[in-house]
C-alpha atoms as a PDB file:
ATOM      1  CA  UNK A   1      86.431  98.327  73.342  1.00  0.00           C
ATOM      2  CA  UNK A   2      84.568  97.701  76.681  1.00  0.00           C
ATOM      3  CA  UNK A   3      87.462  97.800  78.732  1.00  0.00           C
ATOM      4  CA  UNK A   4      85.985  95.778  81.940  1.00  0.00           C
ATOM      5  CA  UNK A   5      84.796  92.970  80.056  1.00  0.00           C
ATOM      6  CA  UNK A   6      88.156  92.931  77.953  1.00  0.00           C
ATOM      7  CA  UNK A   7      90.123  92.601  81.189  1.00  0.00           C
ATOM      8  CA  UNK A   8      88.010  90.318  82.466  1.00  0.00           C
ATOM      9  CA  UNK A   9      88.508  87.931  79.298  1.00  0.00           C
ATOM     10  CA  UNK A  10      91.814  88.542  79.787  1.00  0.00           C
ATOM     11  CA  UNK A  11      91.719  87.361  83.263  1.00  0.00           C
ATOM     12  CA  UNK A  12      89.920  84.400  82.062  1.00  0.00           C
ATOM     13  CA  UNK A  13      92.398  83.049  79.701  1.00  0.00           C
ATOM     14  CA  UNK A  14      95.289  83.963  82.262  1.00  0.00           C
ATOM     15  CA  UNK A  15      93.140  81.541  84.571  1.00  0.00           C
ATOM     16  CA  UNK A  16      92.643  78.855  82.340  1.00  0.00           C
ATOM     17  CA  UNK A  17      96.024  79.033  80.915  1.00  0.00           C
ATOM     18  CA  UNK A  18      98.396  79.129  84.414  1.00  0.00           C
ATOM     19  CA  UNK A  19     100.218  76.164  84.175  1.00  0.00           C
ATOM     20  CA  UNK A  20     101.250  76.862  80.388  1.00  0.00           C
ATOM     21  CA  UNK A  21     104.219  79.086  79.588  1.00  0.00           C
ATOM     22  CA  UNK A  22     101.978  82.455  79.230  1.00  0.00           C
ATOM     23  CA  UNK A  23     102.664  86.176  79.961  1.00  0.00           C
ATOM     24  CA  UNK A  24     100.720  89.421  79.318  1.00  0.00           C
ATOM     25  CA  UNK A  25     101.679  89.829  75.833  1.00  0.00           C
ATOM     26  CA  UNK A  26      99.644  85.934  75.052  1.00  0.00           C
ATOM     27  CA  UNK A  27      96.558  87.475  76.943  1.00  0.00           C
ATOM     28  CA  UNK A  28      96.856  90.965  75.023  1.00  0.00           C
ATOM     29  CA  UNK A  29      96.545  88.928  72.165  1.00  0.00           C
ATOM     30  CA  UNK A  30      93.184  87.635  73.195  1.00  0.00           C
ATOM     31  CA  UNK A  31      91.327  90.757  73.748  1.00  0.00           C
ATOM     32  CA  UNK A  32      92.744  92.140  70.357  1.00  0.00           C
ATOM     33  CA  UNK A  33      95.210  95.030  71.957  1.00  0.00           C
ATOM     34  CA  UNK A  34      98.822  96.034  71.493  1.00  0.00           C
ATOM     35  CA  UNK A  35     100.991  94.557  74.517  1.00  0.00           C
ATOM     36  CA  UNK A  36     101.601  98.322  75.950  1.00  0.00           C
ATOM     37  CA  UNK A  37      97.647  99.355  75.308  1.00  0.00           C
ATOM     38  CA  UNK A  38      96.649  96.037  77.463  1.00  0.00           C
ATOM     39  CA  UNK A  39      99.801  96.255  80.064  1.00  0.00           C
ATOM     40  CA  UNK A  40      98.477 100.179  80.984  1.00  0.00           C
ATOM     41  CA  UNK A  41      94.823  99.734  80.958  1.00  0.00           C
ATOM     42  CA  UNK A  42      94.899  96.242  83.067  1.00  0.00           C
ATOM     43  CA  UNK A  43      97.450  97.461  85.384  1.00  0.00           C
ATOM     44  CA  UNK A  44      96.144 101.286  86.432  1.00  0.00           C
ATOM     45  CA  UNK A  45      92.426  99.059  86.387  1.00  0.00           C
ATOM     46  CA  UNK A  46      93.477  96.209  88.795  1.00  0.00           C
ATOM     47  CA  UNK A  47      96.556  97.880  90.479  1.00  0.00           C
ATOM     48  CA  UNK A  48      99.373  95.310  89.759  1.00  0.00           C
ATOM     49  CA  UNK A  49     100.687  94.107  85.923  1.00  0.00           C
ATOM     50  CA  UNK A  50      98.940  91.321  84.251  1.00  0.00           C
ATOM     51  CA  UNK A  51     102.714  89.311  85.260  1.00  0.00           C
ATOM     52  CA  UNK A  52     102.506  89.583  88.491  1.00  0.00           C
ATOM     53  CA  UNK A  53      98.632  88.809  88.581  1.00  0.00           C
ATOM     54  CA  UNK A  54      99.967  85.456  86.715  1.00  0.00           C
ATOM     55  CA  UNK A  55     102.597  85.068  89.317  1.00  0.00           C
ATOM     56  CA  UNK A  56     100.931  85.617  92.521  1.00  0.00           C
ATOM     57  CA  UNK A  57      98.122  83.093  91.406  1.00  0.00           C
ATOM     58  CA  UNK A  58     100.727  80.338  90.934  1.00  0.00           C
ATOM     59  CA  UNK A  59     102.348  80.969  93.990  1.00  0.00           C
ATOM     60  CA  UNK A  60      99.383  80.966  95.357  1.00  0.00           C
ATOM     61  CA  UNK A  61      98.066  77.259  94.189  1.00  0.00           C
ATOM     62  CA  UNK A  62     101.466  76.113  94.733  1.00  0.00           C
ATOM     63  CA  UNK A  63     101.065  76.113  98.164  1.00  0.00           C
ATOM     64  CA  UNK A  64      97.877  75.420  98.322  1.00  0.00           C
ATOM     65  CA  UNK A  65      99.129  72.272  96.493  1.00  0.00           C
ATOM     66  CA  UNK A  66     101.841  71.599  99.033  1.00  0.00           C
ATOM     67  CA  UNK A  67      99.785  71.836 102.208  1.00  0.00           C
ATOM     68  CA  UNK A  68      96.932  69.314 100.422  1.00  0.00           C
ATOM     69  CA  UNK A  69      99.526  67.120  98.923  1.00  0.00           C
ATOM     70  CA  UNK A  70     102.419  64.744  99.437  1.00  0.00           C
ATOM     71  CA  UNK A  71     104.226  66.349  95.745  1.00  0.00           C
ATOM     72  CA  UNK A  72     107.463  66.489  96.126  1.00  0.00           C
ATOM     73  CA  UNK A  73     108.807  70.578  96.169  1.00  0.00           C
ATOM     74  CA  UNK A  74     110.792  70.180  92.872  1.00  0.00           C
ATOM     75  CA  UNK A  75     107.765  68.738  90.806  1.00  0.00           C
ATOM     76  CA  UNK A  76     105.472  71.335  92.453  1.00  0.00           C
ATOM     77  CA  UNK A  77     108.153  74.307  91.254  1.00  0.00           C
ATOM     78  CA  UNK A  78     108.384  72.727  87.751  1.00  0.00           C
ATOM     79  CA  UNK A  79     104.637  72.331  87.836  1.00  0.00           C
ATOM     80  CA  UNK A  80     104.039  76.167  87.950  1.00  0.00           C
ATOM     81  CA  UNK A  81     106.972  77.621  86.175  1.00  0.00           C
ATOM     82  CA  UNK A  82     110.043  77.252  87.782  1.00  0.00           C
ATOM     83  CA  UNK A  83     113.044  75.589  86.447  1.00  0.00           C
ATOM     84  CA  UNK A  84     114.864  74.916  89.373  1.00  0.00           C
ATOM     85  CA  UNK A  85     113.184  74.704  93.002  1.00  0.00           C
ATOM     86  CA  UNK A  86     115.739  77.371  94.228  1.00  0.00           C
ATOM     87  CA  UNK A  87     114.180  79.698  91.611  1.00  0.00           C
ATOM     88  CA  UNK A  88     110.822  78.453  93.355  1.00  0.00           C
ATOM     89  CA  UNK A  89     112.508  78.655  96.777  1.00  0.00           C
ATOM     90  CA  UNK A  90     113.222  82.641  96.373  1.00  0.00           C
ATOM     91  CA  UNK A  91     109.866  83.705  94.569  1.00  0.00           C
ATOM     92  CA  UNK A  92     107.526  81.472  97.424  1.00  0.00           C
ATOM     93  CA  UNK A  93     109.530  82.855  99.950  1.00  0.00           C
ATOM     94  CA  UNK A  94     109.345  86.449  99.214  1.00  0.00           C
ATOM     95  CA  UNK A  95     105.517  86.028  97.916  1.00  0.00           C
ATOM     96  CA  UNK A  96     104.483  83.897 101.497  1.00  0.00           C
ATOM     97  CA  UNK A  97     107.552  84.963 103.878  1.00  0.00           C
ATOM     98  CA  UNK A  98     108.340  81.367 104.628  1.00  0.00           C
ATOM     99  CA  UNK A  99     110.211  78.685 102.575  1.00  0.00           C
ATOM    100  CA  UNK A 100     108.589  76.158 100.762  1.00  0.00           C
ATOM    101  CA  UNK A 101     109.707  73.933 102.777  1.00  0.00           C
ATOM    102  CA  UNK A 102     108.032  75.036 106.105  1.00  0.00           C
ATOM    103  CA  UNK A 103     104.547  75.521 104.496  1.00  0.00           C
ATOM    104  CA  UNK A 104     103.787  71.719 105.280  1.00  0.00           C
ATOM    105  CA  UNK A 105     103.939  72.769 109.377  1.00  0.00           C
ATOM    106  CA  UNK A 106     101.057  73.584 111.363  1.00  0.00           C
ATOM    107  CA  UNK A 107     102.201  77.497 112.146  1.00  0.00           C
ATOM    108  CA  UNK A 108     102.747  78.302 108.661  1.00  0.00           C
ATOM    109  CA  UNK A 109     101.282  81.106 107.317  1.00  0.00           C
ATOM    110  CA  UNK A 110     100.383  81.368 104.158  1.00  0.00           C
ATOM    111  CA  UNK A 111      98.808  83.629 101.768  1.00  0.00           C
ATOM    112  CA  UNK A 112      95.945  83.453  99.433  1.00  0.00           C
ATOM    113  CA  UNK A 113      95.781  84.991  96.465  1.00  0.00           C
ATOM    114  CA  UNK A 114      92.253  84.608  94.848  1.00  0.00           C
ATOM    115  CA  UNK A 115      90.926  85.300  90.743  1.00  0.00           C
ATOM    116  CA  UNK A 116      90.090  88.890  90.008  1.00  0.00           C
ATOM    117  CA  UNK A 117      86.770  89.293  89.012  1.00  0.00           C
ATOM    118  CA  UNK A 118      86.902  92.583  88.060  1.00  0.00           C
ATOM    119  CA  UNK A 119      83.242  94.868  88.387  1.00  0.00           C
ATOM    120  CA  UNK A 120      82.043  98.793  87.571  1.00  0.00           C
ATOM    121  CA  UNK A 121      80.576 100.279  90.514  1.00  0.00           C
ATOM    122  CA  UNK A 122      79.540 103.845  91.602  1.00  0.00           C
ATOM    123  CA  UNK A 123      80.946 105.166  94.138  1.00  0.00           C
ATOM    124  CA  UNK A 124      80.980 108.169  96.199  1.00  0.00           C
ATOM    125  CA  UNK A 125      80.605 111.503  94.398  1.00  0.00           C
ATOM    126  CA  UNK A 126      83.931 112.892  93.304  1.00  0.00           C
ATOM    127  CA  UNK A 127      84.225 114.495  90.082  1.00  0.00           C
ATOM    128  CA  UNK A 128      85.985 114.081  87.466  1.00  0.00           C
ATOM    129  CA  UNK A 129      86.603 117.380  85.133  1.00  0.00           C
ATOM    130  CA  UNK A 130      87.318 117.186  81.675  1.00  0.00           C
ATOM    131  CA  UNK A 131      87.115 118.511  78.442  1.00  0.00           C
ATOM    132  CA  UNK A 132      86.799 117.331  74.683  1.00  0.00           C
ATOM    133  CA  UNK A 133      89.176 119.099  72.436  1.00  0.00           C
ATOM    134  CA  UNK A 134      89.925 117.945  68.656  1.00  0.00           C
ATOM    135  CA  UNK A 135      93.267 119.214  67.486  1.00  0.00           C
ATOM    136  CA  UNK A 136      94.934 119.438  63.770  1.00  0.00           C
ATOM    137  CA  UNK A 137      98.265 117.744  63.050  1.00  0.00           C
ATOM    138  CA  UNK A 138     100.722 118.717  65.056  1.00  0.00           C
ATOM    139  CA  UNK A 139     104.454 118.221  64.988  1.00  0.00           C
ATOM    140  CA  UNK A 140     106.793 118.430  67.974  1.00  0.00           C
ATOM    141  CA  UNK A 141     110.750 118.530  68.338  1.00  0.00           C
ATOM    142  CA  UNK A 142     111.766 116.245  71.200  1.00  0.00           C
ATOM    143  CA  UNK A 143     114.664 114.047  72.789  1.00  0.00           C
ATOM    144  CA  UNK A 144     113.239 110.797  72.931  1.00  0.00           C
ATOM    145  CA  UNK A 145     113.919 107.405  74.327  1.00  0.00           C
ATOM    146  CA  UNK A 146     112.386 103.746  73.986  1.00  0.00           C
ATOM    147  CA  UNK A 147     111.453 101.864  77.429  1.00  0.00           C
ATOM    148  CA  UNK A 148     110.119  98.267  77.565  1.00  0.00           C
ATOM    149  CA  UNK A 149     106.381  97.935  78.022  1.00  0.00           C
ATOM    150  CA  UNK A 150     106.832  96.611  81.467  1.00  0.00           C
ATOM    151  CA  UNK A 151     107.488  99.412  83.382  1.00  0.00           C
ATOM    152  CA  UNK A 152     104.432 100.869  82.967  1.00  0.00           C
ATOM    153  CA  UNK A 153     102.672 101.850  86.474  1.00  0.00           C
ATOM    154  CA  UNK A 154     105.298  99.534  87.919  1.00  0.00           C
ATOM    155  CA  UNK A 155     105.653 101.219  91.399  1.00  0.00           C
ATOM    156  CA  UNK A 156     109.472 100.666  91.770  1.00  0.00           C
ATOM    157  CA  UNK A 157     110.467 101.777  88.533  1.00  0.00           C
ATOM    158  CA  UNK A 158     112.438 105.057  87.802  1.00  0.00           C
ATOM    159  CA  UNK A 159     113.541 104.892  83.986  1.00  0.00           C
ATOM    160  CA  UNK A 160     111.201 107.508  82.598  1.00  0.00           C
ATOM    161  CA  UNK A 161     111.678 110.136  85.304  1.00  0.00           C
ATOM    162  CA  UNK A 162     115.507 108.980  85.446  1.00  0.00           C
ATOM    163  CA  UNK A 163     115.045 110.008  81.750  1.00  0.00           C
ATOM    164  CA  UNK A 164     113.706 113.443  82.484  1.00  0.00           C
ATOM    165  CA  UNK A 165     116.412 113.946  85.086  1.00  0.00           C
ATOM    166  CA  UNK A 166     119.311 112.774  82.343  1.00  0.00           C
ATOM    167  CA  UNK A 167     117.913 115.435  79.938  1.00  0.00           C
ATOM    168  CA  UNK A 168     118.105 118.034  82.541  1.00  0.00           C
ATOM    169  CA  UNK A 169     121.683 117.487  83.204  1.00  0.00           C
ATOM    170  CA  UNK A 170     122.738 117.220  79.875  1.00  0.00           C
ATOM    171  CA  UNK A 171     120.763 120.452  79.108  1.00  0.00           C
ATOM    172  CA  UNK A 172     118.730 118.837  76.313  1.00  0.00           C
ATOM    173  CA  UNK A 173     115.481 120.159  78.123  1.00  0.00           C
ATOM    174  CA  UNK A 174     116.738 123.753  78.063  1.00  0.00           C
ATOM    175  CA  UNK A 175     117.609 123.727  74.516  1.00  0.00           C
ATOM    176  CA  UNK A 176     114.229 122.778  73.472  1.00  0.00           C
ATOM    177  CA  UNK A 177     112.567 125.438  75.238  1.00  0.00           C
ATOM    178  CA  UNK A 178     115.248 128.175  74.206  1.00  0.00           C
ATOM    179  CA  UNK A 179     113.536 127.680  70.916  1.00  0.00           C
ATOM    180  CA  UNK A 180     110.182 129.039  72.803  1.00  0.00           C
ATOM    181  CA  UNK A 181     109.034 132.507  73.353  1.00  0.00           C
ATOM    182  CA  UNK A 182     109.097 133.621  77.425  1.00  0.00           C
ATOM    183  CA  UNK A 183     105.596 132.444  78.701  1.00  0.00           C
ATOM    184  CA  UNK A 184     104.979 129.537  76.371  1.00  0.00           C
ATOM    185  CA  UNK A 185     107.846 127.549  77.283  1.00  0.00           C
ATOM    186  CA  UNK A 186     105.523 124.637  77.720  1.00  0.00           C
ATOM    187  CA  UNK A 187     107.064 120.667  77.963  1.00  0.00           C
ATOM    188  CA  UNK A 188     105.388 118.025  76.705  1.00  0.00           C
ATOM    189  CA  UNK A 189     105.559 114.572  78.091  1.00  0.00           C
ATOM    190  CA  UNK A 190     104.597 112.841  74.835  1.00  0.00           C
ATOM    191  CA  UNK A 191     104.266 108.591  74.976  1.00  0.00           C
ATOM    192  CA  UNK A 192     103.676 106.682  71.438  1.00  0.00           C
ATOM    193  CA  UNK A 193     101.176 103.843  70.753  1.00  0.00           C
ATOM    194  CA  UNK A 194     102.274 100.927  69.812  1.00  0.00           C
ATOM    195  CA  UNK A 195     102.005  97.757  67.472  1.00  0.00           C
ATOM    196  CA  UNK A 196     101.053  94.074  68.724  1.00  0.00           C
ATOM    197  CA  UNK A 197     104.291  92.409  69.654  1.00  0.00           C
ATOM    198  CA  UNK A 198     106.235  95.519  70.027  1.00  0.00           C
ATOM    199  CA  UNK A 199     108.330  95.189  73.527  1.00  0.00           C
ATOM    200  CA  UNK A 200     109.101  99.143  73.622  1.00  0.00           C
ATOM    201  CA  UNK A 201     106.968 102.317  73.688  1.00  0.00           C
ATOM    202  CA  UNK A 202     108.754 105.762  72.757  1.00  0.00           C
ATOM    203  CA  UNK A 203     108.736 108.341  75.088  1.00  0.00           C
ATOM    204  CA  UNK A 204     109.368 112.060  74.603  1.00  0.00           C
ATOM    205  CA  UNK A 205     110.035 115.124  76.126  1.00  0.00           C
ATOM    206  CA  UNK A 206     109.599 118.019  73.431  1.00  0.00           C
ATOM    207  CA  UNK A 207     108.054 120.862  72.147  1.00  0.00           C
ATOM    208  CA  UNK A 208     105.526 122.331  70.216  1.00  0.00           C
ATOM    209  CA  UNK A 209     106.766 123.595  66.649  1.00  0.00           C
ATOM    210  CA  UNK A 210     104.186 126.295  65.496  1.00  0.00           C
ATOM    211  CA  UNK A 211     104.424 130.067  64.485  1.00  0.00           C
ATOM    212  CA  UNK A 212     106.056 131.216  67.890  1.00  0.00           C
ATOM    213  CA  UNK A 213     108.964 128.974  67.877  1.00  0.00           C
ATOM    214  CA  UNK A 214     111.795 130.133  66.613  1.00  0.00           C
ATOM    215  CA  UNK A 215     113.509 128.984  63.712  1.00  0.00           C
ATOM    216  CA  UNK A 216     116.301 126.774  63.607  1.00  0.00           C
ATOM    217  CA  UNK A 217     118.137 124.012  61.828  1.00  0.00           C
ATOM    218  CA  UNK A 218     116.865 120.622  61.902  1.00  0.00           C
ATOM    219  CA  UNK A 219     120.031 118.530  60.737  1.00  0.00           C
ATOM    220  CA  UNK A 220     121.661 120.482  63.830  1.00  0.00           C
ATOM    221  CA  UNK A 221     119.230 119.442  65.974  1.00  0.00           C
ATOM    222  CA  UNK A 222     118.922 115.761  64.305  1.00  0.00           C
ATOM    223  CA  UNK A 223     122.304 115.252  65.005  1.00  0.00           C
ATOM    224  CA  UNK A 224     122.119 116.051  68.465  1.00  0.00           C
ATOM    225  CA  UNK A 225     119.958 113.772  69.230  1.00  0.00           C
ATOM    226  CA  UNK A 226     116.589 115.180  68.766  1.00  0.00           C
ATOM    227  CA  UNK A 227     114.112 114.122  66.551  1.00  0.00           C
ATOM    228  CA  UNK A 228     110.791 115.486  64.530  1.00  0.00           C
ATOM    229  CA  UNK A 229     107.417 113.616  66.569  1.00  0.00           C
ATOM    230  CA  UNK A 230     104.174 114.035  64.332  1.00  0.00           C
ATOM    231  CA  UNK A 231     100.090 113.415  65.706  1.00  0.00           C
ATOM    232  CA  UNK A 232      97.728 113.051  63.217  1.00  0.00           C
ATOM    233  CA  UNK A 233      94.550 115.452  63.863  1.00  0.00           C
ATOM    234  CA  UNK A 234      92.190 113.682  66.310  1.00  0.00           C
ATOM    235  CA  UNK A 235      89.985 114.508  69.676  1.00  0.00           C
ATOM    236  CA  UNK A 236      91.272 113.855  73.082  1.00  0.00           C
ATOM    237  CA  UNK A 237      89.687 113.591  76.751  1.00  0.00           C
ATOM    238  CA  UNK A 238      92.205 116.222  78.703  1.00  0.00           C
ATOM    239  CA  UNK A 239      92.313 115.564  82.578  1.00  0.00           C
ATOM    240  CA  UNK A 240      94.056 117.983  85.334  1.00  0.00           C
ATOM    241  CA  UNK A 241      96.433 116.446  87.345  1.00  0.00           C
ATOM    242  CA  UNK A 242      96.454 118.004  90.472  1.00  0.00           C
ATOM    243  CA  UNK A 243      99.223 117.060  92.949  1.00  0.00           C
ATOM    244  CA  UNK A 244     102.988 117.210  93.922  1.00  0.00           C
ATOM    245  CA  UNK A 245     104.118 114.886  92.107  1.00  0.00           C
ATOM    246  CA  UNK A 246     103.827 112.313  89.348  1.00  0.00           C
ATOM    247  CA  UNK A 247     101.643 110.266  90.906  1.00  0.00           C
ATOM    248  CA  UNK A 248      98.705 111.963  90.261  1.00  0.00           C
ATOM    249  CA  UNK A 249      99.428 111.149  86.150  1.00  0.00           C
ATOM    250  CA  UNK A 250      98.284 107.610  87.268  1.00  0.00           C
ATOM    251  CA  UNK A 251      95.998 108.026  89.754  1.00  0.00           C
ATOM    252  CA  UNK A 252      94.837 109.619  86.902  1.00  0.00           C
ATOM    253  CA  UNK A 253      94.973 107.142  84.363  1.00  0.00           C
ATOM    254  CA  UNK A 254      93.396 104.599  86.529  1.00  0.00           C
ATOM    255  CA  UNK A 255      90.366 106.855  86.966  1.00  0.00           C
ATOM    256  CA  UNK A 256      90.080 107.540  83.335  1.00  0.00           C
ATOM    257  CA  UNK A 257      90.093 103.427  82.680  1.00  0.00           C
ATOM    258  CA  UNK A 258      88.015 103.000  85.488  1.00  0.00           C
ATOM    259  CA  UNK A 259      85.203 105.806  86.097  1.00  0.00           C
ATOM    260  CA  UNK A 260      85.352 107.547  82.256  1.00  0.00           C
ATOM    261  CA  UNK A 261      85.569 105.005  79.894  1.00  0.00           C
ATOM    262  CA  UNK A 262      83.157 102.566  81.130  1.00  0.00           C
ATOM    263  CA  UNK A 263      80.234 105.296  81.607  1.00  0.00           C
ATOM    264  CA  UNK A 264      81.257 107.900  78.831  1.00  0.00           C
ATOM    265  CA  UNK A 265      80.887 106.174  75.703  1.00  0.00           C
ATOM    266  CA  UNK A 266      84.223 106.841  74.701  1.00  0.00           C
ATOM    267  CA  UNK A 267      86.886 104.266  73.596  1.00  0.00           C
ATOM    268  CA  UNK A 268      90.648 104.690  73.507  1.00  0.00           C
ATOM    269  CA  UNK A 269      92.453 105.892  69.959  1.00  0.00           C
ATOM    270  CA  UNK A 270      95.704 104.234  69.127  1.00  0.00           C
ATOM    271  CA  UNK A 271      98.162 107.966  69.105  1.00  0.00           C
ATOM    272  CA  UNK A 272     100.286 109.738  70.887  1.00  0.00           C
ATOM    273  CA  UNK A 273      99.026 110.253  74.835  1.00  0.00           C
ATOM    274  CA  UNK A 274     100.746 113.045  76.587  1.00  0.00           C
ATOM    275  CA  UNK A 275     101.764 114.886  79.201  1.00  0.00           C
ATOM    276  CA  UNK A 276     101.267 118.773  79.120  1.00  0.00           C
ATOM    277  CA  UNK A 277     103.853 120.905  81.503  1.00  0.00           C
ATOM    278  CA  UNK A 278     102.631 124.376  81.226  1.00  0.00           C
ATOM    279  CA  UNK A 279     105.671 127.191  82.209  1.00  0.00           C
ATOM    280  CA  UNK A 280     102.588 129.374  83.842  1.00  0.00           C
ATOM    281  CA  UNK A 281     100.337 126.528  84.999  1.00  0.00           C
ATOM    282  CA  UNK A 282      97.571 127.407  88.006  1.00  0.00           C
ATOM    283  CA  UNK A 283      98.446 126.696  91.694  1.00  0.00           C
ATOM    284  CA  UNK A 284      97.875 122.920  92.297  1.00  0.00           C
ATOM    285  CA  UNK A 285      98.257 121.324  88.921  1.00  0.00           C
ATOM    286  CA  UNK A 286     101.392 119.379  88.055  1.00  0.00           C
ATOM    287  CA  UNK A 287     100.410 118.564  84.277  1.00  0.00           C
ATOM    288  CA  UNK A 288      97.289 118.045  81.881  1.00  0.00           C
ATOM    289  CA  UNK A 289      96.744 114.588  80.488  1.00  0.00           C
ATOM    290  CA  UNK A 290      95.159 114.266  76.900  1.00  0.00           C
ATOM    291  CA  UNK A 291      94.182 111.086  75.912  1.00  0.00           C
ATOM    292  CA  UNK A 292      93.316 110.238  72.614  1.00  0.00           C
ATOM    293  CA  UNK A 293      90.049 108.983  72.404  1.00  0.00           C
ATOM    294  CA  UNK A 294      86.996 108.292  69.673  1.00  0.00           C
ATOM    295  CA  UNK A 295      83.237 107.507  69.973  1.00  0.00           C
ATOM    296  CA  UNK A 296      81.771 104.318  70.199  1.00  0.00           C
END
């Protein structure tokens, strides 16, 4: 998949399609990707969801239309979306910072919101470090959780990290890694693909089950709440995150949709992503990211 030209197919139909009853899922459709797979890679490429995108460009033609026009404010609402103009009232109001109403005066300010056009270029000359590793199968034990598709790289949104926190109070992430031996009591961060028209990704927090974990009884476990999370064997692109926080995870993902897959000759694999906590990481690195990835 050539990423930049899929999003900007995508961003075609969105364009040609903005007074219809549309949302991310119809343009995932058109570019041939799962609703999740298309709702990551367009928002850590352009910086804001493929909704909003739609949004902002109505509300940005609606007033357009109401400065060049005589339309009354309920027709114009209806006209891009809305089903009652106080619905319109509230969204053009936080989107401009005046009413609708007031965007026919001569001090209104108003603001433009143009098409993306979206472009590769090389810039600067930071690098980007990573390595190629194929693994086997592996199999994890994790506590795991389903979140709807929208909240990915949504800047406001807590649920995932909320998540983390709820297993740390309810001691579900020090269970897991009392099956580990002292030194390898590594977390993974472990995020399913998904299937066109699916509304929820899993996430997981787990770990892995190999020779050095210690035995233990899976109906126990099952029953508590945990559950057995398989990858088939496969190669992955692994990226250090180096920060403070999560944030770097998708700084990092934007760089790997915008820098590494348009110039590597690698294309995304429909598996498990994840996040890699070591217990005895190096000074300055908050996770690893592997990515699941294939040749062209």
């Amino acid at each position: 998949m050539e990423w930049i030209a899929a999003m900007q197919q995508a961003i075609a139909y969105m364009e040609a399609h903005l007074l219809e009853e549309i949302n991310y899922e119809d343009a995932a459709g058109q570019v041939y990707l799962s609703s999740y797979e298309f709702h990551r890679a367009f928002s850590f490429l352009t910086g804001m969801t493929a909704n909003a995108y739609i949004r902002n460009r109505r509300l940005s033609l609606a007033a357009r239309e109401l400065v060049e026009t005589e339309g009354r404010i309920t027709d114009i609402a209806m006209k891009y979306g809305y089903e009652t103009p106080e619905s319109f009232t509230k969204a053009f109001t936080r989107f401009h910072g005046i009413a609708p109403k007031l965007a026919r005066t001569e001090s209104a300010k108003l603001k433009l919101f143009n098409p993306l056009a979206i472009k590769l270029t090389v810039e600067g000359g930071n690098s980007m470090d990573y390595r190629i590793i194929q693994t086997k199968a592996r199999r994890f034990l994790a506590a795991v959780d389903s979140f709807r598709n929208e909240i990915i790289n949504e800047a406001e949104n807590h649920e995932i990290p909320d998540f983390w926190d709820k297993c740390q109070r309810e001691d579900r992430i020090k269970s897991l890694l009392a099956l580990r031996p002292a030194g390898k009591r590594d977390l993974y961060g472990l995020c399913a693909s998904t299937k066109a028209g699916a509304e929820t990704f899993d996430y997981g927090i787990g770990i892995l089950l190999d020779e050095e974990t210690e035995a233990f009884d899976l109906t126990q476990m099952q029953e508590a709440g945990y559950r057995l999370w398989d990858t088939e064997p496969g190669t992955y692109a692994v990226f250090d995150c180096m920060g403070q926080d999560a944030s770097c995870i998708g700084d990092t993902w934007a760089r790997f949709y915008r820098e590494f897959l348009p110039q590597m000759g690698w294309e995304a694999r429909e598996e498990t992503d994840y996040e890699l906590y070591y217990e005895q990481g190096r000074p300055g690195l908050f996770c690893e990211l592997w990515i699941p990835v294939r040749k062209k």
